[in-house]
C-alpha atoms as a PDB file:
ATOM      1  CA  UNK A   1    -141.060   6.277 -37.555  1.00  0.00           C
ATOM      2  CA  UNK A   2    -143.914   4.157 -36.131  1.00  0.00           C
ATOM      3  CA  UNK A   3    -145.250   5.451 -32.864  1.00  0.00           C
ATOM      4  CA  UNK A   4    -145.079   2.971 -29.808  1.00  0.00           C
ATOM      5  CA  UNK A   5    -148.458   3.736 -27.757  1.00  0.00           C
ATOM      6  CA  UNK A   6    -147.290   3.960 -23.931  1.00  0.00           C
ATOM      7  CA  UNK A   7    -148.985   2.688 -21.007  1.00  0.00           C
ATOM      8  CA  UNK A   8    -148.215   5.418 -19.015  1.00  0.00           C
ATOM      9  CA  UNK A   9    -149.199   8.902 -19.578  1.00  0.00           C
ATOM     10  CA  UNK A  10    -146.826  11.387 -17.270  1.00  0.00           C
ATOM     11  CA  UNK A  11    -147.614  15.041 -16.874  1.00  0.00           C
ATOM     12  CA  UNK A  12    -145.377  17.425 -14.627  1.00  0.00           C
ATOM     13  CA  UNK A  13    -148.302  19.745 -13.165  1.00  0.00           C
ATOM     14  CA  UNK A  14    -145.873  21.931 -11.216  1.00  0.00           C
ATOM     15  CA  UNK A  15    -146.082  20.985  -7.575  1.00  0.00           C
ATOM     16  CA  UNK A  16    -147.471  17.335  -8.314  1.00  0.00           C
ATOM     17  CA  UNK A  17    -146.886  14.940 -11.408  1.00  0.00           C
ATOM     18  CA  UNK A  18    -150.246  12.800 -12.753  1.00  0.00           C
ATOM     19  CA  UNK A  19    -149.721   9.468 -13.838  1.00  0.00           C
ATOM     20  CA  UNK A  20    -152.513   8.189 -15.896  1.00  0.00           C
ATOM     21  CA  UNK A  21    -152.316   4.149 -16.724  1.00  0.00           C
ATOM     22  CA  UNK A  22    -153.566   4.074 -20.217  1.00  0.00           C
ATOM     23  CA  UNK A  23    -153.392   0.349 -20.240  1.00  0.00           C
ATOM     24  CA  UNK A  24    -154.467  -2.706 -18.328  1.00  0.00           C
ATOM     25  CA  UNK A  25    -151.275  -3.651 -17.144  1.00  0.00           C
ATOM     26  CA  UNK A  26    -150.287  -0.434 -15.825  1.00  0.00           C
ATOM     27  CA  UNK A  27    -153.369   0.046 -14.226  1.00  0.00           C
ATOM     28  CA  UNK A  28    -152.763  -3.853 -12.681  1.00  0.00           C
ATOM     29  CA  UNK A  29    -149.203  -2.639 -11.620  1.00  0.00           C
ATOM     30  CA  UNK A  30    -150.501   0.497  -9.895  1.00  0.00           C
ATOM     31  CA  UNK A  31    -152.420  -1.690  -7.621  1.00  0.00           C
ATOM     32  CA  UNK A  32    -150.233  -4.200  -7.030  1.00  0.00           C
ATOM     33  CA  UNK A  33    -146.963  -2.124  -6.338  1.00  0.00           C
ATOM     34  CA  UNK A  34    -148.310   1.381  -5.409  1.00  0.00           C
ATOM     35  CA  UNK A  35    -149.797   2.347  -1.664  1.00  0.00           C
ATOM     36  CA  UNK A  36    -151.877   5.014  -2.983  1.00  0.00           C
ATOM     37  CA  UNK A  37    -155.264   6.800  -1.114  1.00  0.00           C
ATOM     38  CA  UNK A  38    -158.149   7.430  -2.447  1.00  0.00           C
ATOM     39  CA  UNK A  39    -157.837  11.220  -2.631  1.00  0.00           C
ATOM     40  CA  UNK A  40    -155.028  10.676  -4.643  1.00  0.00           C
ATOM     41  CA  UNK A  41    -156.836   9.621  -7.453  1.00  0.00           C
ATOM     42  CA  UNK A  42    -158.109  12.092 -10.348  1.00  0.00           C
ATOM     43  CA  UNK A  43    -160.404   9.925 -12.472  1.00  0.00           C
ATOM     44  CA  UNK A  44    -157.819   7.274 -13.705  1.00  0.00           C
ATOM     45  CA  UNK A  45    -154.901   9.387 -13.000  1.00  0.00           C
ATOM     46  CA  UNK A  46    -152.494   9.036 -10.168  1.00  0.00           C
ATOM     47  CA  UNK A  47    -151.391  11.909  -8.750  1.00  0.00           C
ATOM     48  CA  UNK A  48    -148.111  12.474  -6.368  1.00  0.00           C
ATOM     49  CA  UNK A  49    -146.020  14.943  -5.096  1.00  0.00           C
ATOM     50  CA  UNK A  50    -142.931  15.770  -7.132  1.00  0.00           C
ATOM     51  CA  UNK A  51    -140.182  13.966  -4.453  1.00  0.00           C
ATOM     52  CA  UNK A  52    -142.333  10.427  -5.440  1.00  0.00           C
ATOM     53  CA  UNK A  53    -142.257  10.784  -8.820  1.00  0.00           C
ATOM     54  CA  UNK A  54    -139.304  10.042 -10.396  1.00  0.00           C
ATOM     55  CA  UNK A  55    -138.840   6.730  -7.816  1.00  0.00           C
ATOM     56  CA  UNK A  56    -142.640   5.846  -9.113  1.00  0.00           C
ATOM     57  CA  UNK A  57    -141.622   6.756 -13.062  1.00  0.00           C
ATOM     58  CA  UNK A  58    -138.296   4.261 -12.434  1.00  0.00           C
ATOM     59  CA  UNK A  59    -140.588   1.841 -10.880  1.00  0.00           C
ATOM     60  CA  UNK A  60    -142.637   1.546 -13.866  1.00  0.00           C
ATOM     61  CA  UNK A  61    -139.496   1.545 -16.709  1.00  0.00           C
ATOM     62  CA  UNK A  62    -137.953  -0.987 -14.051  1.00  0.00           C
ATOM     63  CA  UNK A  63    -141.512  -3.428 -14.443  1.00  0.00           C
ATOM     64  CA  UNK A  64    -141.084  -2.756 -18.723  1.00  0.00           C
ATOM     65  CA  UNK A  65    -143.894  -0.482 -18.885  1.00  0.00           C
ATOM     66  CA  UNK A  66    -143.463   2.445 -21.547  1.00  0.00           C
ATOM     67  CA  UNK A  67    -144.198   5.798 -20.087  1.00  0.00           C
ATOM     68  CA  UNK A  68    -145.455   8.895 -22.742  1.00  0.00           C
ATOM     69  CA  UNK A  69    -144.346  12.359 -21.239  1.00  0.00           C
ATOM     70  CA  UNK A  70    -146.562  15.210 -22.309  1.00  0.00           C
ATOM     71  CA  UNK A  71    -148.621  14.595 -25.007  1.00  0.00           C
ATOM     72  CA  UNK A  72    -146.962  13.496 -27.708  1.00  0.00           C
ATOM     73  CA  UNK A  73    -148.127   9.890 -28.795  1.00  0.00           C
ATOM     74  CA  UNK A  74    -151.382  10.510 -27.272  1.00  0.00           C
ATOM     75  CA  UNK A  75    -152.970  13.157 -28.281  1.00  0.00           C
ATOM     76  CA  UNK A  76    -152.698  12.439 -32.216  1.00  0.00           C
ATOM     77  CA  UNK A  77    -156.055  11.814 -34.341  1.00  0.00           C
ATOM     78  CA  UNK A  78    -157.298   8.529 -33.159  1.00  0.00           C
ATOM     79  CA  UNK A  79    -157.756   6.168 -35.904  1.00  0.00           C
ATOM     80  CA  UNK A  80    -161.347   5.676 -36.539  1.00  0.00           C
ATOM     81  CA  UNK A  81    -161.143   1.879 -36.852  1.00  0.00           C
ATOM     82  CA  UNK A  82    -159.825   0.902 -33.594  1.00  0.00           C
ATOM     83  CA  UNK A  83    -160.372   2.112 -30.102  1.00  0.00           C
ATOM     84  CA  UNK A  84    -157.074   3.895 -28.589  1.00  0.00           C
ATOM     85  CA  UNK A  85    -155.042   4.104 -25.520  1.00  0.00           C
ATOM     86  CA  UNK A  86    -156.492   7.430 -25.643  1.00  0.00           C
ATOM     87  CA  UNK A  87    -159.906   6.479 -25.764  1.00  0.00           C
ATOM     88  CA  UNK A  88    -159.563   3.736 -23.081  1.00  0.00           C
ATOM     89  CA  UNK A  89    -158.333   6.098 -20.918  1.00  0.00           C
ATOM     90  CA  UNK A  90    -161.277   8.714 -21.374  1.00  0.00           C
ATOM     91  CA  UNK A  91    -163.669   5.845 -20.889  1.00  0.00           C
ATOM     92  CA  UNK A  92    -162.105   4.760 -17.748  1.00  0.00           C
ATOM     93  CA  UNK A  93    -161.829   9.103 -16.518  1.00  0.00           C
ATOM     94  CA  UNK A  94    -165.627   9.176 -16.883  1.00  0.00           C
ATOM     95  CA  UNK A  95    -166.232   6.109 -14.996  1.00  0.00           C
ATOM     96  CA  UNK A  96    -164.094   7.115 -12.226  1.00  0.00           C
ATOM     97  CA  UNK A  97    -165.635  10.562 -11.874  1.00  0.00           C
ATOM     98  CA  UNK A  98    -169.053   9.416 -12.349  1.00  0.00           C
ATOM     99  CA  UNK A  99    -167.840   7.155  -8.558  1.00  0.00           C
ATOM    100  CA  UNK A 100    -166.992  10.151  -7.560  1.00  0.00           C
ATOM    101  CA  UNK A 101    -169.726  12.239  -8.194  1.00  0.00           C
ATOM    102  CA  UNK A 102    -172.042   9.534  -6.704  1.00  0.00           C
ATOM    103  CA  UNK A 103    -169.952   8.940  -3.629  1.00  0.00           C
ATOM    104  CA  UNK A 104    -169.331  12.898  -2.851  1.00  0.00           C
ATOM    105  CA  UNK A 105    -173.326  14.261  -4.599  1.00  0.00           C
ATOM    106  CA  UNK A 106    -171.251  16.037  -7.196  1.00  0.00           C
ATOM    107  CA  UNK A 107    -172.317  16.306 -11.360  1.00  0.00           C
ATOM    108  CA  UNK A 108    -171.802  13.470 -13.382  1.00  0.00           C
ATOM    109  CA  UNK A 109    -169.712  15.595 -16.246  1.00  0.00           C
ATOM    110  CA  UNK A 110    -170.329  14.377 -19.866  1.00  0.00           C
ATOM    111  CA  UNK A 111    -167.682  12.361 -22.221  1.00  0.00           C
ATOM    112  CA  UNK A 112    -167.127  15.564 -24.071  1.00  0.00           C
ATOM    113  CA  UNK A 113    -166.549  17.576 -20.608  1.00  0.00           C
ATOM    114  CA  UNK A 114    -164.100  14.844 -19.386  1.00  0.00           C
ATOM    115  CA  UNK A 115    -161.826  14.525 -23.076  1.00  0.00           C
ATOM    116  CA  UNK A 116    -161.787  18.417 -23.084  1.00  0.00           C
ATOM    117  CA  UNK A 117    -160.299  18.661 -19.874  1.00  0.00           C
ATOM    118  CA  UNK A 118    -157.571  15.826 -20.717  1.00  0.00           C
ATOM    119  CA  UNK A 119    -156.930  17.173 -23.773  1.00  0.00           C
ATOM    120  CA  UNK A 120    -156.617  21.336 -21.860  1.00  0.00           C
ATOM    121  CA  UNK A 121    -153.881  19.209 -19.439  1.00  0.00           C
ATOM    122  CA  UNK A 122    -151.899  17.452 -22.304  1.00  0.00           C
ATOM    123  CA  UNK A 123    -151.773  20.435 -23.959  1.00  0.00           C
ATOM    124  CA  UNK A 124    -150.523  22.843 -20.688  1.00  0.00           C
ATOM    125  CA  UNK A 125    -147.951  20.134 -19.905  1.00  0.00           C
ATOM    126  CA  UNK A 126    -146.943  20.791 -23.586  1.00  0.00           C
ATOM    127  CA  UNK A 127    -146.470  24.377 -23.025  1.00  0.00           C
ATOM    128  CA  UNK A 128    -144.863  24.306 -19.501  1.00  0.00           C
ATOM    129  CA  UNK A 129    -142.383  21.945 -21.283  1.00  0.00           C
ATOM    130  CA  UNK A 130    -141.818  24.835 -23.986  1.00  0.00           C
ATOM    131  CA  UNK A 131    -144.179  22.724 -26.864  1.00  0.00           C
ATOM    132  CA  UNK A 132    -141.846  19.929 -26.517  1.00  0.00           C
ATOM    133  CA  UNK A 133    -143.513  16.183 -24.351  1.00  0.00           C
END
């Protein structure tokens, strides 16, 4: 079974879900379709209250975009001849909080501080979804 890479990335944190565009065109439709503040953004990741989420996840199937939940296609051994979703995605974290950190006089955090953080979410979403995405 070949694995499809998404363009969305969906973790239920709890009390808020984070939706991470792991592609151009999800990060394009974001813009275009979603009212979002600035707070609201985690690096690349969206993140909304639970009562939003499911209208924002329909939203995106609605617009053909292919949403990931957990960590399952994204978290597997990138293939060292092409860049992945995965590493797009990491690239665009670190440029986001790098803005950050510049706007608000925080730490710049390193590439390897940024993917271990996305990689301790994926894998808590995991477990709060009993291992299964």
């Amino acid at each position: 079974m070949k694995s499809i890479t998404p363009d969305v990335l969906v973790c239920n944190e709890g009390t808020v879900f984070v939706f991470c565009p792991l592609t151009p065109r999800a990060r394009q439709w974001i813009d275009e379709n979603v009212l979002t503040e600035p707070w609201q953004w985690f690096g690349n990741a969206l993140v909304v209250e639970q009562r939003y989420a499911w209208g924002l996840g329909q939203g995106m199937k609605d617009a053909g975009l292919r949403l990931a939940y957990g960590n399952t296609p994204v978290v597997e051994a990138p293939q060292q001849t092409e860049r992945t979703a995965f590493d797009r995605a990491i690239d665009r974290a670190c440029e986001a909080q790098a803005k950050a950190a510049a706007q608000h006089g925080g730490r710049v955090r390193t590439r390897a501080e940024v993917e271990q953080f996305v990689l301790l979410v994926l894998a808590l979403a995991a477990k709060s979804n009993g291992g299964e995405a």
